[in-house]
N, C-alpha and C. Protein backbone atom coordinates (compact mmCIF):
# COMPACT_ATOMS: atom_id res chain seq x y z
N UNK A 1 0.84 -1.18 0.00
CA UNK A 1 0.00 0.00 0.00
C UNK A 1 0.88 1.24 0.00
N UNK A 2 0.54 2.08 -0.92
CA UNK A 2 1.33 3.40 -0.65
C UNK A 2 0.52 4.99 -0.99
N UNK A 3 0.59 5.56 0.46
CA UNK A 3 -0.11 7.01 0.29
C UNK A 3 0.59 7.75 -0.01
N UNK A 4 -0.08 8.57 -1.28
CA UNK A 4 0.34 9.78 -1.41
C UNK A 4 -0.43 11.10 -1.65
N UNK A 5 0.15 12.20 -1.38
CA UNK A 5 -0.36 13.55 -1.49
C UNK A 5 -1.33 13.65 -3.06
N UNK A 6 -2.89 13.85 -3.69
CA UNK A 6 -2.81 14.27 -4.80
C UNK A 6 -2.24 15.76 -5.41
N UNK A 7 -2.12 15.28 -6.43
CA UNK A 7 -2.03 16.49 -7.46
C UNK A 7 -3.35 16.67 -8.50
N UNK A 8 -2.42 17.85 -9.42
CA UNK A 8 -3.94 18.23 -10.23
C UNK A 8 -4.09 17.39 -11.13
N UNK A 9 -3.24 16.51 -11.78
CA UNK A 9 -3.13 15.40 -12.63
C UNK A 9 -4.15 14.18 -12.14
N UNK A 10 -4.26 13.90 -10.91
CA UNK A 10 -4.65 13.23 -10.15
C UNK A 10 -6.45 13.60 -10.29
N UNK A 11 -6.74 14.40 -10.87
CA UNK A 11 -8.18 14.85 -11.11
C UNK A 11 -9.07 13.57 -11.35
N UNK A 12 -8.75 13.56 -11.95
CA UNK A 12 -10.05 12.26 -12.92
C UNK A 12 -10.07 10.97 -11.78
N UNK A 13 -8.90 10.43 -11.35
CA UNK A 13 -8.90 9.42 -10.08
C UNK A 13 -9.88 9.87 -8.95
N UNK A 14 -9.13 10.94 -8.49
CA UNK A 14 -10.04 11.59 -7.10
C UNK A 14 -11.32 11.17 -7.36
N UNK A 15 -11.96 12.01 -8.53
CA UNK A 15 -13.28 12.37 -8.97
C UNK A 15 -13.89 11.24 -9.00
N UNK A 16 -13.55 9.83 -9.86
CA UNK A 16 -13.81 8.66 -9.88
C UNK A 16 -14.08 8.18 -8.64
N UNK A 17 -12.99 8.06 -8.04
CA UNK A 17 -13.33 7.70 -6.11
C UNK A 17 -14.59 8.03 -5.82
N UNK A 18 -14.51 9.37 -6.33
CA UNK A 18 -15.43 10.18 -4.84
C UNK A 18 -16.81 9.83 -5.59
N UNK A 19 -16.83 9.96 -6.69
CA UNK A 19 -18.44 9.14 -7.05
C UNK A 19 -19.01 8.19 -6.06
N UNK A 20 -18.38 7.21 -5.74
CA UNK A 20 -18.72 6.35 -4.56
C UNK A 20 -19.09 6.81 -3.48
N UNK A 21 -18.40 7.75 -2.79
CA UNK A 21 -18.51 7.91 -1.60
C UNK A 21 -19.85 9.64 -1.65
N UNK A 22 -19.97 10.03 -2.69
CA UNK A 22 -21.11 10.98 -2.83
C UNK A 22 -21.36 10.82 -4.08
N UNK A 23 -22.25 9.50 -3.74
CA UNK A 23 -23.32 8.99 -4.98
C UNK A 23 -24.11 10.04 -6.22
N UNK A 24 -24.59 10.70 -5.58
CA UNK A 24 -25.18 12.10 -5.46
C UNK A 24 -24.64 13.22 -7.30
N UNK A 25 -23.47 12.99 -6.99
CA UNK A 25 -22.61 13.72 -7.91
C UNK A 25 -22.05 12.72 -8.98
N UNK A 26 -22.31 13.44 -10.02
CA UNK A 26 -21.03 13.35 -11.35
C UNK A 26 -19.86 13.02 -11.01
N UNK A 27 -18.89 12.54 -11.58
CA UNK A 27 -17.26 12.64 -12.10
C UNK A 27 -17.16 13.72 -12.39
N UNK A 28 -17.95 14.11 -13.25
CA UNK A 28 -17.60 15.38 -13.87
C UNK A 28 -17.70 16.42 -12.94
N UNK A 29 -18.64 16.55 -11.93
CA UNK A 29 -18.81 17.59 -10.86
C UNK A 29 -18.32 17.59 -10.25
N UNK A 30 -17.83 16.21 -9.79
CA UNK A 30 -16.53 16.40 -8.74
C UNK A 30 -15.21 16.81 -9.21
N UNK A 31 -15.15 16.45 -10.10
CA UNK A 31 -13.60 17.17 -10.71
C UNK A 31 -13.71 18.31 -10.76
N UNK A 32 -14.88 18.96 -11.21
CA UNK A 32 -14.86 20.21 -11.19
C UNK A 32 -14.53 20.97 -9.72
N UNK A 33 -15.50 20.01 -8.96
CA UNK A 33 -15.50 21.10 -7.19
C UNK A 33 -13.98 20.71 -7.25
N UNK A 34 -13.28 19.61 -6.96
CA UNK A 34 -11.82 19.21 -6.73
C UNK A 34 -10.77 20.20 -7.30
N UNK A 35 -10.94 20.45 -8.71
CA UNK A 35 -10.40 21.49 -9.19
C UNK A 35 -10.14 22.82 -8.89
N UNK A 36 -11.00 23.35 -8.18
CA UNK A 36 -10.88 24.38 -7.17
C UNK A 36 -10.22 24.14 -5.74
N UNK A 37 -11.02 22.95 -5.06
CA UNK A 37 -10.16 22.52 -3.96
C UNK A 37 -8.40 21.83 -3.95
N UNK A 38 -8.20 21.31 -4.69
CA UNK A 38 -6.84 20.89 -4.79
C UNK A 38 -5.67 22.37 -4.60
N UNK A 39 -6.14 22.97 -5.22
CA UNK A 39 -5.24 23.96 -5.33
C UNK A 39 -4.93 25.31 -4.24
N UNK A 40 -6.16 25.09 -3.15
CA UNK A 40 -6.08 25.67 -2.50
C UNK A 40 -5.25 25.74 -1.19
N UNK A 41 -4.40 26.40 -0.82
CA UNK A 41 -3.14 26.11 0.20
C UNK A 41 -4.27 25.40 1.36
N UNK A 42 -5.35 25.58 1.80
CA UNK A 42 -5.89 25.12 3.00
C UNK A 42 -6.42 23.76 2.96
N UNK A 43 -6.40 23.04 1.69
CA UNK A 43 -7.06 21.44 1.82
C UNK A 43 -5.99 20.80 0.69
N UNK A 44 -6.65 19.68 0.67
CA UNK A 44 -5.66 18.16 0.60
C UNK A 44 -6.05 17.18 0.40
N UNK A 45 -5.86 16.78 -0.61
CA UNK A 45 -6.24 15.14 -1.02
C UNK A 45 -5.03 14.19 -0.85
N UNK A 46 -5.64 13.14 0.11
CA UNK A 46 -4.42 12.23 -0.20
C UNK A 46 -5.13 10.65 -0.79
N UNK A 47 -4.22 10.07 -1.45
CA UNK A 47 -4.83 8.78 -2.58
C UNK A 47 -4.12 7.46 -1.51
N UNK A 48 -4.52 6.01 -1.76
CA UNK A 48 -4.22 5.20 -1.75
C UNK A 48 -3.83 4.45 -2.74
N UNK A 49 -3.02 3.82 -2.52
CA UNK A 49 -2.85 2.75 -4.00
C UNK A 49 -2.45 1.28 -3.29
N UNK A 50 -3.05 0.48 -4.11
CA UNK A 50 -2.72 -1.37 -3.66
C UNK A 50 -1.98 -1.26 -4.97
N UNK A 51 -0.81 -1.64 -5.11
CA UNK A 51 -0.59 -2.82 -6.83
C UNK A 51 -0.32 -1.77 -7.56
N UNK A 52 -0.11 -0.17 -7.04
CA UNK A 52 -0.16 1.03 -8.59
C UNK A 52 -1.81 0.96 -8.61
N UNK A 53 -2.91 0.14 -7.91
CA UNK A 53 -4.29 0.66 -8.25
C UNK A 53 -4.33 1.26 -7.53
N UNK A 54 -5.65 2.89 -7.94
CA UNK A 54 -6.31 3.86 -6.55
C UNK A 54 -7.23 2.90 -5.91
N UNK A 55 -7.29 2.73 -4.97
CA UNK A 55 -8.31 2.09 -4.40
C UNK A 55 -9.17 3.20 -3.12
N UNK A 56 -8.28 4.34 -3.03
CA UNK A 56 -8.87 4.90 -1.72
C UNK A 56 -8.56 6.47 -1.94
N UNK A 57 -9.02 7.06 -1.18
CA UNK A 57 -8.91 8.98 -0.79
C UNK A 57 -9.57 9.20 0.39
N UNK A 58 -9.19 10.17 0.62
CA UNK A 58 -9.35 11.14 1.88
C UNK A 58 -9.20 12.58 1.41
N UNK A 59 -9.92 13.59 1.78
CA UNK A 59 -10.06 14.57 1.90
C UNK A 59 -9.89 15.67 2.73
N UNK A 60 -9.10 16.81 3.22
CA UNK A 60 -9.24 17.46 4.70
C UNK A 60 -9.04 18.88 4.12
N UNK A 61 -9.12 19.61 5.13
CA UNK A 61 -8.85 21.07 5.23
C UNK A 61 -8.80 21.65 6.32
N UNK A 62 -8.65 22.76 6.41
CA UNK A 62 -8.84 23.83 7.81
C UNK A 62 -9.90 24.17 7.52
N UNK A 63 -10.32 24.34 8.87
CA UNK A 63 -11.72 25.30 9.17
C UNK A 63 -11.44 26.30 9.96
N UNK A 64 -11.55 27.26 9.51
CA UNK A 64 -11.71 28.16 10.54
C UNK A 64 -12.87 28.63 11.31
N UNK A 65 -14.20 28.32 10.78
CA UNK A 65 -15.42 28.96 11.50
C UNK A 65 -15.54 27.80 13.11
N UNK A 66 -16.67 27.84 13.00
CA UNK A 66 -17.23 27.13 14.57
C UNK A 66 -17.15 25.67 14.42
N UNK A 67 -16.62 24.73 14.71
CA UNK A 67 -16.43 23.26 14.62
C UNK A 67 -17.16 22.73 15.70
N UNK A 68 -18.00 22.21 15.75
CA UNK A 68 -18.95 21.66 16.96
C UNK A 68 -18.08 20.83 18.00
N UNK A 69 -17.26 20.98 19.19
CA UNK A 69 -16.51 19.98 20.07
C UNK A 69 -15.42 20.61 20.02
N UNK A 70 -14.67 21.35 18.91
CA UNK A 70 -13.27 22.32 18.87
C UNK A 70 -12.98 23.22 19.29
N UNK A 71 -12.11 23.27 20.42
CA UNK A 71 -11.79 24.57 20.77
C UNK A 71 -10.84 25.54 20.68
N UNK A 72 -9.98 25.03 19.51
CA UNK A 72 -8.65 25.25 18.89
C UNK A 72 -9.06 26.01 17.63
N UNK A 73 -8.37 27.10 17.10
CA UNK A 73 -8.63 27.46 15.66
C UNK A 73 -7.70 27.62 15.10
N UNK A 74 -7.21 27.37 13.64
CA UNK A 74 -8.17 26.12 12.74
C UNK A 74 -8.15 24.88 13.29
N UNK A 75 -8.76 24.15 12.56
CA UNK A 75 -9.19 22.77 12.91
C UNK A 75 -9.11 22.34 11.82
N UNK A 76 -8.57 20.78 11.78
CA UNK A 76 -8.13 19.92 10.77
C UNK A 76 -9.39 19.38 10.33
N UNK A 77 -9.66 18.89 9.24
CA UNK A 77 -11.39 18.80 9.35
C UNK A 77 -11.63 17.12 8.22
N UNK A 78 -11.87 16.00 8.56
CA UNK A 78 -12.00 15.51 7.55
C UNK A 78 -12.88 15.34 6.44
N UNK A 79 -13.16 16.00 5.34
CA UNK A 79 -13.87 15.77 4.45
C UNK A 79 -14.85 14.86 4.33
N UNK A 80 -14.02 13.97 3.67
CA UNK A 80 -14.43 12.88 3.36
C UNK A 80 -13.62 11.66 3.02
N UNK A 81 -13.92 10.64 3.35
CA UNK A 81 -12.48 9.04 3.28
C UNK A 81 -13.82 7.85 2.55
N UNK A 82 -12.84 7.58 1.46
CA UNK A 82 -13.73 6.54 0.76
C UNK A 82 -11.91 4.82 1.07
N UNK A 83 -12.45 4.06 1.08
CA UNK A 83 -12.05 2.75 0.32
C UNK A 83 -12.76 1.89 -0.07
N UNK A 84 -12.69 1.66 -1.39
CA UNK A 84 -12.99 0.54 -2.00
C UNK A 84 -13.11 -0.46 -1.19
N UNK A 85 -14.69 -1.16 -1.53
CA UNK A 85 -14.87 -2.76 -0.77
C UNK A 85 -14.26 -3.55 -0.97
N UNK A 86 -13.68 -3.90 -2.17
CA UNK A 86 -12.53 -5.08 -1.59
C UNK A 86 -11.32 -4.52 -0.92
N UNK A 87 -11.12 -3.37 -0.84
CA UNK A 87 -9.68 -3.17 0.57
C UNK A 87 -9.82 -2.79 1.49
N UNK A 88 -11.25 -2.77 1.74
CA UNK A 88 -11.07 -2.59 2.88
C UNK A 88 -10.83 -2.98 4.09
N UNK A 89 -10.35 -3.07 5.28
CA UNK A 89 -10.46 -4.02 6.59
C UNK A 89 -8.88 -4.21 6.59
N UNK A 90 -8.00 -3.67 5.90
CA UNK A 90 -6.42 -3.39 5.57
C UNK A 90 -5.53 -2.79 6.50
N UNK A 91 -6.38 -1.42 6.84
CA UNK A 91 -5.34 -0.33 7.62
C UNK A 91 -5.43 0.79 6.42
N UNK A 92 -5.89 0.84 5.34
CA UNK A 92 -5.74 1.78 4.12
C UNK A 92 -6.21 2.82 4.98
N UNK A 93 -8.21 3.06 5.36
CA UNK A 93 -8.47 4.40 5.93
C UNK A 93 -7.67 4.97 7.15
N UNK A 94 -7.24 4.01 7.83
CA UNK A 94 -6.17 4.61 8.97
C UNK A 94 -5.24 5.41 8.23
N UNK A 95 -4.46 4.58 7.22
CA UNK A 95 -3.22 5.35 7.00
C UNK A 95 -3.68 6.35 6.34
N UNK A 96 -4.78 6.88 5.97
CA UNK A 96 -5.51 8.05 5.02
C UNK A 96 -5.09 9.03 6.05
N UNK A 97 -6.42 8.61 7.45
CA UNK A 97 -6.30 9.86 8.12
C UNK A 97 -5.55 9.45 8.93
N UNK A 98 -4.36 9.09 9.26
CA UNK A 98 -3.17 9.27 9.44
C UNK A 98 -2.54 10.40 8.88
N UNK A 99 -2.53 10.05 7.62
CA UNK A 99 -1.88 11.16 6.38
C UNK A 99 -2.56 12.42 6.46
N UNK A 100 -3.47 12.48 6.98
CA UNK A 100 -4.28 14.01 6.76
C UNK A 100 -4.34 14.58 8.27
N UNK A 101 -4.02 13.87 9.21
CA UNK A 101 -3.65 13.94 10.13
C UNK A 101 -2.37 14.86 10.70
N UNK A 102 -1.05 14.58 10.43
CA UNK A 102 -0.22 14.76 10.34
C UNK A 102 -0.48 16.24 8.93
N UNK A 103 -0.54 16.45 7.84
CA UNK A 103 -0.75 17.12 7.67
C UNK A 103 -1.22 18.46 7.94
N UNK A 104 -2.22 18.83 8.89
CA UNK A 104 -2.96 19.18 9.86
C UNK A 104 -2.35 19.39 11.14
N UNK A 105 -1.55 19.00 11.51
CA UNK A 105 -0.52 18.94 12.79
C UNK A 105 0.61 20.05 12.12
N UNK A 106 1.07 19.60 10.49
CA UNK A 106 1.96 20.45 9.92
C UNK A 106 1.50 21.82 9.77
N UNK A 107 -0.25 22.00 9.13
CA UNK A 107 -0.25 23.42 9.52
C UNK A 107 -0.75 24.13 10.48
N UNK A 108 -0.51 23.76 11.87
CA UNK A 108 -0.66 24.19 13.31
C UNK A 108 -2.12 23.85 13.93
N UNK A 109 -2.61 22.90 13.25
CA UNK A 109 -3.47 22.25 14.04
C UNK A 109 -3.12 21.59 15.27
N UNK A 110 -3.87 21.89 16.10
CA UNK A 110 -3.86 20.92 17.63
C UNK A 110 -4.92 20.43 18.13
N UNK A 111 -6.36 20.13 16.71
CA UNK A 111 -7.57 19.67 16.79
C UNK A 111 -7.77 19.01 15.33
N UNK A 112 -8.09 17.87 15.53
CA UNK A 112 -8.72 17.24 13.87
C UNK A 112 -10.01 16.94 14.46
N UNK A 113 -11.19 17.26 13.52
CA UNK A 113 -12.65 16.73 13.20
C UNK A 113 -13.20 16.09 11.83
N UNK A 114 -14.40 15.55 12.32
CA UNK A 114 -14.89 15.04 11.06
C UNK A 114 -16.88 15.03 11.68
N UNK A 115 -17.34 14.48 10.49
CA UNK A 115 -18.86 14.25 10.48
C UNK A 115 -19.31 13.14 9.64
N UNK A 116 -20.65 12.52 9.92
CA UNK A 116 -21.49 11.50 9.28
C UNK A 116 -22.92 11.65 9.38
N UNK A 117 -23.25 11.19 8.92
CA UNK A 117 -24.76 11.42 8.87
C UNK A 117 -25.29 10.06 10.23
N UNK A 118 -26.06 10.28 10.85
CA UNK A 118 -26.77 9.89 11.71
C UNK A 118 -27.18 8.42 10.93
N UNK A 119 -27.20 8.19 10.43
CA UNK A 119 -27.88 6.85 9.89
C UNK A 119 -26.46 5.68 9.14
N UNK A 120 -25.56 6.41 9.16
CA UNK A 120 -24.03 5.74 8.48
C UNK A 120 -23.16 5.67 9.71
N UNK A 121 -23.66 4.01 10.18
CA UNK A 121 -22.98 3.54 10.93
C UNK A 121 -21.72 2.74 11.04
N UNK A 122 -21.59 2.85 9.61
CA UNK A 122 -20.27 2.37 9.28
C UNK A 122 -19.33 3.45 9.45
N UNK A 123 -19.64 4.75 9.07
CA UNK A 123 -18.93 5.81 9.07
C UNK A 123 -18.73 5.99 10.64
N UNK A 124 -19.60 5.78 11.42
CA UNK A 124 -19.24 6.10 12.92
C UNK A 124 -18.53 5.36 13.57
N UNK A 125 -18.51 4.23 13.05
CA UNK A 125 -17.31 2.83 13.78
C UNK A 125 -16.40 2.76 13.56
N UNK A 126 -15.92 3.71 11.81
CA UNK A 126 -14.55 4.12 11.77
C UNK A 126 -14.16 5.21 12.79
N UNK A 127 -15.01 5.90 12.80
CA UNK A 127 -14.59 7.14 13.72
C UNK A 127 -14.26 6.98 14.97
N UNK A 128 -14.85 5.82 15.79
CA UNK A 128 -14.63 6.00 17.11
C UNK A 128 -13.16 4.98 17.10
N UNK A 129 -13.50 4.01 16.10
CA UNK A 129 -12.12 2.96 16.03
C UNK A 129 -10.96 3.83 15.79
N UNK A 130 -10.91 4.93 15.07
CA UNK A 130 -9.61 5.80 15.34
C UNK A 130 -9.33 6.59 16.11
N UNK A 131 -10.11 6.86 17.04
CA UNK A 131 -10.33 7.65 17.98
C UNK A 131 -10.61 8.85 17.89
N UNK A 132 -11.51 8.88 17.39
CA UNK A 132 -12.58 9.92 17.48
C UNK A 132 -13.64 9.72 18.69
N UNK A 133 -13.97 11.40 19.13
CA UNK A 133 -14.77 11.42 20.18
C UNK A 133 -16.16 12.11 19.59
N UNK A 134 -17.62 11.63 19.75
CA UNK A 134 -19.07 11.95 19.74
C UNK A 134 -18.53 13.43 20.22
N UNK A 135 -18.78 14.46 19.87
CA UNK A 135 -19.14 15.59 19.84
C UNK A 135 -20.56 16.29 20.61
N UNK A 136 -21.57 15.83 19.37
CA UNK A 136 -23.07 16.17 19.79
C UNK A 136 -23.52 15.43 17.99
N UNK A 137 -25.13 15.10 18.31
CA UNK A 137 -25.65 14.66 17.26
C UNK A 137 -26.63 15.65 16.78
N UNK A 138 -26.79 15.85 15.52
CA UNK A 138 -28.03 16.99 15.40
C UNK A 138 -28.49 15.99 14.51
N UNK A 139 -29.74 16.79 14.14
CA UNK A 139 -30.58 16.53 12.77
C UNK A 139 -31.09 18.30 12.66
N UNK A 140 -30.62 18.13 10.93
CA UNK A 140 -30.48 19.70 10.55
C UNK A 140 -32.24 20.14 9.61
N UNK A 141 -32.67 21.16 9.91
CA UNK A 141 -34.09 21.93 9.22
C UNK A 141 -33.42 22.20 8.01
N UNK A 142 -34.68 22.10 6.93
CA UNK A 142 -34.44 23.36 5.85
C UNK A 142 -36.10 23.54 5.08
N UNK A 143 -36.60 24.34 5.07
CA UNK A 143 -37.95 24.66 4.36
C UNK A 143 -37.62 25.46 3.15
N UNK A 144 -38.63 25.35 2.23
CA UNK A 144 -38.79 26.64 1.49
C UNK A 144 -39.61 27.70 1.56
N UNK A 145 -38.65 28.64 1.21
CA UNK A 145 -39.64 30.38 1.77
C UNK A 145 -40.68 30.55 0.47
């Protein structure tokens, strides 16, 4: 297995990934949002590879606004972490946010966060298995005016 930092070359992989992990979206839309985010000094993609294949990503940045549980500013923030079902159960998402981790430590973080949706309990069993701490749970409003 070997992590590394993406680049902008790295577009079309990311984008591919992240289809999976936000069903929701295009390739094409995600490359696009990525395309803006990659380049920005405050976030970070880092890739996995088994064999030379991508099999995985992670996502992070700083936050600077209000982080629910943080009392440090910025805050390392995780995006979003996909691996592929067959690798998973490896150590790959560890060494992700590991990698984004440390990153985050590099630019004067002394707080990393993340989020899931209330119903993705897979997403929460990674979280606490790396040690992550429950914060608070919401469920969020939105109407139309």
């Amino acid at each position: 297995m070997n992590i590394r930092k993406a680049e902008a070359q790295d577009l079309p992989t990311l984008a591919e990934l992240g289809t999976q992990l936000w069903q929701k979206h295009t390739a094409a839309e995600l490359a696009e949002e990525f395309s803006e985010t990659i380049l920005h000094k405050d976030a970070v993609f880092f890739l996995a590879y088994a064999d030379h294949i991508p099999v995985g990503f992670a996502q992070c940045q700083l936050r600077y606004d209000y982080v629910e549980g943080a009392g440090t500013n910025p805050v390392g923030y995780l995006e979003g972490i996909l691996v592929a079902e067959q690798y998973r159960k490896n150590g790959i998402a560890k060494a992700l946010l590991s990698a984004c981790e440390t990153w985050a430590k590099e630019q004067g973080c002394r707080e990393f966060a993340s989020d899931c949706e209330l119903e993705n309990t897979q997403s929460l069993r990674f979280h606490l298995h790396t040690g992550f701490t429950e914060a608070n749970r919401i469920i969020c409003f939105v109407k139309k005016l």
